[in-house]
Structures are given as C-alpha cells and as structure tokens.
Protein backbone atom coordinates (compact mmCIF):
# COMPACT_ATOMS: atom_id res chain seq x y z
CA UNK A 1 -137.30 14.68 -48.74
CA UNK A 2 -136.42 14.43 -45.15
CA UNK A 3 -132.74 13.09 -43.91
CA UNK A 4 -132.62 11.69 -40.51
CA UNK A 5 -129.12 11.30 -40.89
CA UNK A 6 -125.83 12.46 -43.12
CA UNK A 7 -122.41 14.31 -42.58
CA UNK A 8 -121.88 17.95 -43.85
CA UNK A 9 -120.01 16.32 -47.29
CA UNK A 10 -123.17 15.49 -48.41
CA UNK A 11 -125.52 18.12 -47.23
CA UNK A 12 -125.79 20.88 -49.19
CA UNK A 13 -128.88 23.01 -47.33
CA UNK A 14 -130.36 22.60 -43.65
CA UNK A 15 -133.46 24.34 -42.14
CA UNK A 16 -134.01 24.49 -38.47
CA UNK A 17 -136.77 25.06 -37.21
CA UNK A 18 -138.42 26.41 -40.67
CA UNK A 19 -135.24 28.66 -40.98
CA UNK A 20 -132.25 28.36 -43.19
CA UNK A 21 -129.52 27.16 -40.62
CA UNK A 22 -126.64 26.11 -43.59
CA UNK A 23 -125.97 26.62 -47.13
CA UNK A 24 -123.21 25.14 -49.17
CA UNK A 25 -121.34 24.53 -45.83
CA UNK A 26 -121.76 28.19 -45.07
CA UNK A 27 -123.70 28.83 -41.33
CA UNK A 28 -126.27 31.21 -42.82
CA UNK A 29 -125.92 34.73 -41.56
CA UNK A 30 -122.79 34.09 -40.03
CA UNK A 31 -119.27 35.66 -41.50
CA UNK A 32 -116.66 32.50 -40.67
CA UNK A 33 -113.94 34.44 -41.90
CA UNK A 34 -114.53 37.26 -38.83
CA UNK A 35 -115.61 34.27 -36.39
CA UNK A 36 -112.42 32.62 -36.71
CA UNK A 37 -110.37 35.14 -36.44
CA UNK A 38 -111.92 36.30 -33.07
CA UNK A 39 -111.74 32.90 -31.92
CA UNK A 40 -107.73 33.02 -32.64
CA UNK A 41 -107.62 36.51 -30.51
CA UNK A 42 -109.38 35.01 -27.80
CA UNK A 43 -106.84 31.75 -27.81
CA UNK A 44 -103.83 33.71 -28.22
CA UNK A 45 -105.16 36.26 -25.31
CA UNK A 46 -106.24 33.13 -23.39
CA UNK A 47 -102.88 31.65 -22.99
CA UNK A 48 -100.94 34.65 -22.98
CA UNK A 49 -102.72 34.67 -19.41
CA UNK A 50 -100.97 31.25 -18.15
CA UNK A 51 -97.68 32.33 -17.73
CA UNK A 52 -99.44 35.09 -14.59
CA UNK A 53 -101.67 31.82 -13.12
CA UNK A 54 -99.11 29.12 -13.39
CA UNK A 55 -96.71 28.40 -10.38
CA UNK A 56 -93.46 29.94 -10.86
CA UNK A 57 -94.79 31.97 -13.74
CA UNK A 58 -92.48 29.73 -16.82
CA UNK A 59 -92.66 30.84 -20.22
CA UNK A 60 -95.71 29.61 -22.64
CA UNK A 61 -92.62 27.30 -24.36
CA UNK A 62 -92.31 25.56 -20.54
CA UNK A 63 -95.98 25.67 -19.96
CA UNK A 64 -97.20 24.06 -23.35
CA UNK A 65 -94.71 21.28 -24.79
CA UNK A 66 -95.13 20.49 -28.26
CA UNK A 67 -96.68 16.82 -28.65
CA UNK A 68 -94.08 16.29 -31.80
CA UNK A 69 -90.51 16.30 -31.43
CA UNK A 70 -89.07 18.73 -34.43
CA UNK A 71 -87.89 16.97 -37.54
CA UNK A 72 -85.12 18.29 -39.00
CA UNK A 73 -83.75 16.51 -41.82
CA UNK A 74 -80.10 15.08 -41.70
C-alpha cells in the first residue's frame, strides 16, 4: 500500500528511498536517547555564551525572561 499522506500516530514503518527511515516512531539507526541529550549540551553551552555577546554582559535570568509569570498558590 502506498500513503501519500498521514502523521507519525498512525505510521508505524517508513522507507526512504528503498531504506528503512522509521520504525515504531524510532529513526532507524539513530540512538534518540544520546541525540537528545547532546542537543541539551549544545543549548545549555549555547546560551551560557550570551551573557559574553550581550551589551552590558546581564545574567541569563536578565537576558531570557520567562514568558509565564510564577504561580504560587495563596
């Protein structure tokens, strides 16, 4: 059967290109586990760096507001 079109709930294998691209929601060949947690190293590296490139050098807490105001229960 060939699927021109569906989201990743309801695909369980794709091939592209002949090749087994994803399997159960798994990229094949690819350890997610590992991938994210480089990707968190390379964000928390990444903006570790602004304080040195942003004028006036503020803190990361000055430099990247929250978009939420806390909720604290009264």
């Amino acid at each position: 059967m060939l699927v021109l079109d569906a989201s990743g709930r309801v695909t369980r294998v794709a091939f592209v290109d002949g090749r087994l691209s994803m399997y159960l929601g798994q990229v094949a060949g690819m350890d997610m586990t590992a991938a994210l947690q480089q990707a968190q190293r390379q964000f928390e590296g990444l903006r570790a760096k602004y304080p040195h490139m942003t004028l006036g050098n503020p803190a990361e807490n000055q430099i990247f507001l929250t978009a939420y105001q806390a909720f604290s229960p009264t």
